[in-house]
Structures are given as structure tokens and as C-alpha cells.
C-alpha atoms as a PDB file:
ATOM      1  CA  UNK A   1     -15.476  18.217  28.861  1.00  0.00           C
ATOM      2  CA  UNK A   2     -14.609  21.372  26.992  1.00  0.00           C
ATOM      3  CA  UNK A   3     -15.572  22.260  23.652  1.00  0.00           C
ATOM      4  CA  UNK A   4     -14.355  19.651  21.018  1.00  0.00           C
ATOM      5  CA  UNK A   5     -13.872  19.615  16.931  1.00  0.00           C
ATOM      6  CA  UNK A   6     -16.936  17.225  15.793  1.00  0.00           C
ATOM      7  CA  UNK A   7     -14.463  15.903  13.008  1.00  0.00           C
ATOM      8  CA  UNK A   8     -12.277  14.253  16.135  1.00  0.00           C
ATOM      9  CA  UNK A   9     -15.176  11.926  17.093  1.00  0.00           C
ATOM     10  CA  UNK A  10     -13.825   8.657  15.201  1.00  0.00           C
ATOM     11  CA  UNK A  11     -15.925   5.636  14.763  1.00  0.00           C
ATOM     12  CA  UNK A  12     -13.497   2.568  14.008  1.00  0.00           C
ATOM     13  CA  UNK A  13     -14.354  -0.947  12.956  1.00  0.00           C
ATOM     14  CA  UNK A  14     -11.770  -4.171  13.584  1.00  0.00           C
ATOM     15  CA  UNK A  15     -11.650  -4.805   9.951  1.00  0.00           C
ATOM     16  CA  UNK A  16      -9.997  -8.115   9.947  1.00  0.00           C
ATOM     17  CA  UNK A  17     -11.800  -9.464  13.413  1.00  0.00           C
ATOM     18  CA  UNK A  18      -8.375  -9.876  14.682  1.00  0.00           C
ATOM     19  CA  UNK A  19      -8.022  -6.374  15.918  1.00  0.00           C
ATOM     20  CA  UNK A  20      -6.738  -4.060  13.093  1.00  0.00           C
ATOM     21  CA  UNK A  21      -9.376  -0.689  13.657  1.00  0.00           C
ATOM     22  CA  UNK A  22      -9.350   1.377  10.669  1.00  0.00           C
ATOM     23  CA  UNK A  23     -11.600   4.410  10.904  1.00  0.00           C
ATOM     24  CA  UNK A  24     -14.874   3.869   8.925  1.00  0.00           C
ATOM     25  CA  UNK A  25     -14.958   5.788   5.696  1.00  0.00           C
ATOM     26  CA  UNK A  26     -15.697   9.501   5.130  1.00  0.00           C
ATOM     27  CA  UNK A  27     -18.220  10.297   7.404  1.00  0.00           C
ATOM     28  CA  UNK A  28     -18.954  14.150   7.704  1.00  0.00           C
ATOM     29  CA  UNK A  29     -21.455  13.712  10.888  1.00  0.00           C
ATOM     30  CA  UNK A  30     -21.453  10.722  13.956  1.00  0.00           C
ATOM     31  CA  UNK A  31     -24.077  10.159  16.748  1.00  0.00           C
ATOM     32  CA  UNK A  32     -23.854   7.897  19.835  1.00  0.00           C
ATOM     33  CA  UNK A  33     -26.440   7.087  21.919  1.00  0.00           C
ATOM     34  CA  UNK A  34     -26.859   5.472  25.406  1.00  0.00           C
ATOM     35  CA  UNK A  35     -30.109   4.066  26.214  1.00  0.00           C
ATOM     36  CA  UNK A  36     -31.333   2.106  29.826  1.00  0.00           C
ATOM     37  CA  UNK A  37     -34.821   0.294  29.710  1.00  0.00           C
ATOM     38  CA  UNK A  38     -36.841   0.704  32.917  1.00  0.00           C
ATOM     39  CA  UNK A  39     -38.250  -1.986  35.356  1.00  0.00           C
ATOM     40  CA  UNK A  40     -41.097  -0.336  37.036  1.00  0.00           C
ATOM     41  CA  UNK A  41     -41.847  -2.033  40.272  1.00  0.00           C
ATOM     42  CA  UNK A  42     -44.715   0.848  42.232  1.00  0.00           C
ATOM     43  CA  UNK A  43     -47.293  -0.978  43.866  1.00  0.00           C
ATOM     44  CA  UNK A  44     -50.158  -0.107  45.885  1.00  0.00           C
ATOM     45  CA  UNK A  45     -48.074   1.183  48.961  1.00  0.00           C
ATOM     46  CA  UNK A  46     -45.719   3.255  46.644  1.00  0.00           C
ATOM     47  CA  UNK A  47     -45.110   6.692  48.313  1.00  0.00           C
ATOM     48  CA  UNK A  48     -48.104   9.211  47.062  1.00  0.00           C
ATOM     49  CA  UNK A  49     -48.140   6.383  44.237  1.00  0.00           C
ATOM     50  CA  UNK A  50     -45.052   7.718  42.622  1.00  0.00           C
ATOM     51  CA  UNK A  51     -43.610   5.304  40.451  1.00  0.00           C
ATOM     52  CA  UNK A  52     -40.530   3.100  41.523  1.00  0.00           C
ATOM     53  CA  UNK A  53     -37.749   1.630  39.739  1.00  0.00           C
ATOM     54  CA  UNK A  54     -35.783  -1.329  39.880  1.00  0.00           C
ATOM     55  CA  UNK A  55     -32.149  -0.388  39.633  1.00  0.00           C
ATOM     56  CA  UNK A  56     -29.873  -1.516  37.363  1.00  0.00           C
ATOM     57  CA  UNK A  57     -32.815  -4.254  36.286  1.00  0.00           C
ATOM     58  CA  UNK A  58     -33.212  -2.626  32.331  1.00  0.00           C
ATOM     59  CA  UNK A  59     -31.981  -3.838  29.357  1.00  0.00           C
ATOM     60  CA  UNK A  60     -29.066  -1.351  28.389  1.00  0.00           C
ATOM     61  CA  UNK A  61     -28.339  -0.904  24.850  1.00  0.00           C
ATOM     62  CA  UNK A  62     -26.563   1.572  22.667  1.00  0.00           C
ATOM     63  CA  UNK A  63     -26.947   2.906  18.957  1.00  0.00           C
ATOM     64  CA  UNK A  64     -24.311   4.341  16.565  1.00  0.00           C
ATOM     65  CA  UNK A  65     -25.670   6.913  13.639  1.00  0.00           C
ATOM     66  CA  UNK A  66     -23.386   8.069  10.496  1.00  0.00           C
ATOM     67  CA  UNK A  67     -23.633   9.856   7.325  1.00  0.00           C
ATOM     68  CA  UNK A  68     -20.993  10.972   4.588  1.00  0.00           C
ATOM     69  CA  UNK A  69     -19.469   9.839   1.525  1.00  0.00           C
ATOM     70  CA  UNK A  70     -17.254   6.724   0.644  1.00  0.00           C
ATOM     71  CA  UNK A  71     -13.783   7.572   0.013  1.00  0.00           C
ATOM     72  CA  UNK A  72     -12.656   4.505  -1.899  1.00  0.00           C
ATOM     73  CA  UNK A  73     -13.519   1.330  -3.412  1.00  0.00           C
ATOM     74  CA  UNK A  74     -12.779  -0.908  -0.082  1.00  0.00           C
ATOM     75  CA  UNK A  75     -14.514   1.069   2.765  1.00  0.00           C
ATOM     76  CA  UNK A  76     -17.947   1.349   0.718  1.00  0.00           C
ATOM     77  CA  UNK A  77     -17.005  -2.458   0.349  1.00  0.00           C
ATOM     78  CA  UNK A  78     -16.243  -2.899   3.668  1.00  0.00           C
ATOM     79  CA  UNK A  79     -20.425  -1.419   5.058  1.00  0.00           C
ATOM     80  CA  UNK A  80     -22.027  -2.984   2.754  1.00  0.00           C
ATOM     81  CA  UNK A  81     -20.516  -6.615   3.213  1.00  0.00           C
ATOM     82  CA  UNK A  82     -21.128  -5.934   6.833  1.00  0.00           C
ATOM     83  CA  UNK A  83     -24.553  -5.399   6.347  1.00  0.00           C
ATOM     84  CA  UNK A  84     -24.965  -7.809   3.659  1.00  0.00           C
ATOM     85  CA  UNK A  85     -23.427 -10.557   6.216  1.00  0.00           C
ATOM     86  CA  UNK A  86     -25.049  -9.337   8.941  1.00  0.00           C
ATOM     87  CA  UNK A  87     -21.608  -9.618  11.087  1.00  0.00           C
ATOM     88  CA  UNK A  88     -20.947  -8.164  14.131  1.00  0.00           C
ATOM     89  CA  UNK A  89     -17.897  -7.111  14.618  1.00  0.00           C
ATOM     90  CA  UNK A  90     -15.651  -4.814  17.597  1.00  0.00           C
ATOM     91  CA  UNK A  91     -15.909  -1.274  17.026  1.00  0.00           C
ATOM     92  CA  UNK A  92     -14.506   1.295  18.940  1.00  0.00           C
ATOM     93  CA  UNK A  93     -16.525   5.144  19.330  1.00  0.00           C
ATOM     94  CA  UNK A  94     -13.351   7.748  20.331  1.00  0.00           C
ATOM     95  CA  UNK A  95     -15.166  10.870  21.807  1.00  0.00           C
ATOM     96  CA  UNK A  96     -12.405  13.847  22.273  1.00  0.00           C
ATOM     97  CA  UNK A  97     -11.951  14.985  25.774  1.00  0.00           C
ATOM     98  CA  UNK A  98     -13.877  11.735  27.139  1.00  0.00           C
ATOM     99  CA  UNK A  99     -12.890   8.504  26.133  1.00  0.00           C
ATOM    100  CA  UNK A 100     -13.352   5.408  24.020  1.00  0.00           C
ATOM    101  CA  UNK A 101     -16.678   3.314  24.051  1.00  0.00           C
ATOM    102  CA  UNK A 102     -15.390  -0.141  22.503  1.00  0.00           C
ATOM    103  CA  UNK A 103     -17.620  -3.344  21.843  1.00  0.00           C
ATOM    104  CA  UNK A 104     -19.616  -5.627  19.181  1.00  0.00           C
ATOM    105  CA  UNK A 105     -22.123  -3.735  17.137  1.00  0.00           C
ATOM    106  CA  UNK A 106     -23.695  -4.594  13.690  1.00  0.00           C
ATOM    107  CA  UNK A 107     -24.911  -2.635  11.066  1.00  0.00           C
ATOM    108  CA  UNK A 108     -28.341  -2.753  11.124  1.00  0.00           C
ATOM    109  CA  UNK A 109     -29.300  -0.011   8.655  1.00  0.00           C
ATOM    110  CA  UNK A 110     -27.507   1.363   5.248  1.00  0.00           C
ATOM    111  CA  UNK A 111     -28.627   3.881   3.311  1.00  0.00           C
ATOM    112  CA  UNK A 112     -27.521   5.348  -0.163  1.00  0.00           C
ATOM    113  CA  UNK A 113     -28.457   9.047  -1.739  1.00  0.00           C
ATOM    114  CA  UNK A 114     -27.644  11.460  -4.271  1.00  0.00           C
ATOM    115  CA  UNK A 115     -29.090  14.240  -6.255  1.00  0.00           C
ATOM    116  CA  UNK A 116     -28.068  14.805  -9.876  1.00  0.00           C
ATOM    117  CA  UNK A 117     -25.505  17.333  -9.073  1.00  0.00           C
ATOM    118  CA  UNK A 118     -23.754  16.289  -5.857  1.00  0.00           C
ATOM    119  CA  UNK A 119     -22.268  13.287  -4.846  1.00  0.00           C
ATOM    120  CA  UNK A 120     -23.847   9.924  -3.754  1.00  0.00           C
ATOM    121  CA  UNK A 121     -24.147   9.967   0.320  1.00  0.00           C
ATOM    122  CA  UNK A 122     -24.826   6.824   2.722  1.00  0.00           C
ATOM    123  CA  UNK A 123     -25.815   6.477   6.337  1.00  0.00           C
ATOM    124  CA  UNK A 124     -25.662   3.804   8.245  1.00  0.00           C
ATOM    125  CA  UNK A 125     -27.000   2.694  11.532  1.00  0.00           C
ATOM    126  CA  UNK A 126     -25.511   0.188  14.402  1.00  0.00           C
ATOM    127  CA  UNK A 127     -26.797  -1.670  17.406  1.00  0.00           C
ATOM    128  CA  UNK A 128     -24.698  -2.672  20.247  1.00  0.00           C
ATOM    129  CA  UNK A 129     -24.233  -6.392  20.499  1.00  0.00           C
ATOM    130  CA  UNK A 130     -23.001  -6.999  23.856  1.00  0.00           C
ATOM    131  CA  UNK A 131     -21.418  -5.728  26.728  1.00  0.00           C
ATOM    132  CA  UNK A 132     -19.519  -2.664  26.151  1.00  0.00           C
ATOM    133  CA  UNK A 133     -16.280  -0.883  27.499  1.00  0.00           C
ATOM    134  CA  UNK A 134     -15.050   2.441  28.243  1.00  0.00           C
ATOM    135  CA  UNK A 135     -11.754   3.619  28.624  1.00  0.00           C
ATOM    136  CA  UNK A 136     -11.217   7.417  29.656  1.00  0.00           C
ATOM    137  CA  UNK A 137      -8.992   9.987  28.397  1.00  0.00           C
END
């Protein structure tokens, strides 16, 4: 993957359940994380004791970071009834030059700042919620 434009790596949410992605609201800077838990299986006749692991045996999970501003009435709506709700809902994560990671995630943390003389910020956090997908470019 070549060099991409950080403000081309979309995070959507189906805003309706039915479907209907819109992009979620003003955010300046996006993280995605992939994480695999480990199921360590070395036993006394391990190799030079080196530890062993079960493959594909770990609980795989993946996390969703945001900040930026709200740019209307309905998308700062939209997180915090979410979060309020605790709904999980289909989200899709497009990443320029690779693909689309798509699949249930809820809001599990949101945020709200400001200093005197700048506008009020959130941040919000998500937790996978199933299986996910990826489609390539």
C-alpha cells in the first residue's frame, strides 16, 4: 500500500440498521486496531522450552478510536444515543489503498472537551461485536 491522505480513512455507521452508512461526523483523526489473544499450550517437552501456540485458538477482537468535532445537530445526536442505548450497530472502516473492514461494533467510550477559546471536541471509542468482513480494493 502506497502512501495515503489520512482524511480518506472513513469510518461509517448504518444509521437506520437497515443499511443506509453515513460517514460518522467530523472526525479530524481515526485508529483501527486488530488484536489476536494467545492460547499458550508449551509443556514440559516443548523444544528448549520455547513457548508454543495454539493456532487460530485466541479470541480475536478489534477496536475503533476517533476524535474531532460534531458538525451538526443529528450526528452529535446520532454518538451519543448510540452510547446512551448501548446499540450495536454495522459499521464499515474504508482504509485507502486496502479495503473495507465491515461488522457490528458499539460505542463503548464518548468523550467531550473544550477549552475557553476553541471549540468543544469528542472522542469516541468502539469494540467489535462479532465476526467481521473485509473486502479489498
Amino acid at each position: 500500500m502506497v502512501a495515503q491522505k489520512g482524511k480518506d480513512l472513513l469510518l461509517k455507521v448504518d444509521d437506520d440498521g437497515v443499511g443506509s452508512f453515513v460517514t460518522m461526523a467530523g472526525l479530524r483523526a481515526k485508529s483501527l486496531s486488530f488484536n489476536a489473544g494467545t492460547v499458550d499450550i508449551t509443556h514440559t517437552e516443548s523444544v528448549g522450552q520455547w513457548r508454543e501456540l495454539l493456532a487460530g485458538a485466541g479470541i480475536k477482537s478489534a477496536r475503533i478510536t476517533g476524535s474531532g468535532v460534531f458538525k451538526d445537530a443529528a450526528s452529535d445526536e446520532r454518538a451519543r444515543q448510540l452510547f446512551f442505548d448501548g446499540i450495536i450497530r454495522d459499521w464499515q472502516i474504508i482504509v485507502p489503498g486496502f479495503g473495507t473492514i465491515s461488522g457490528a461494533f458499539q460505542i463503548t467510550a464518548l468523550e467531550f472537551s473544550g477549552n475557553h477559546d476553541n471549540e468543544v471536541s469528542f472522542e469516541l471509542g468502539l469494540e467489535s461485536a462479532g465476526a467481521l468482513s473485509f473486502t479489498p480494493v
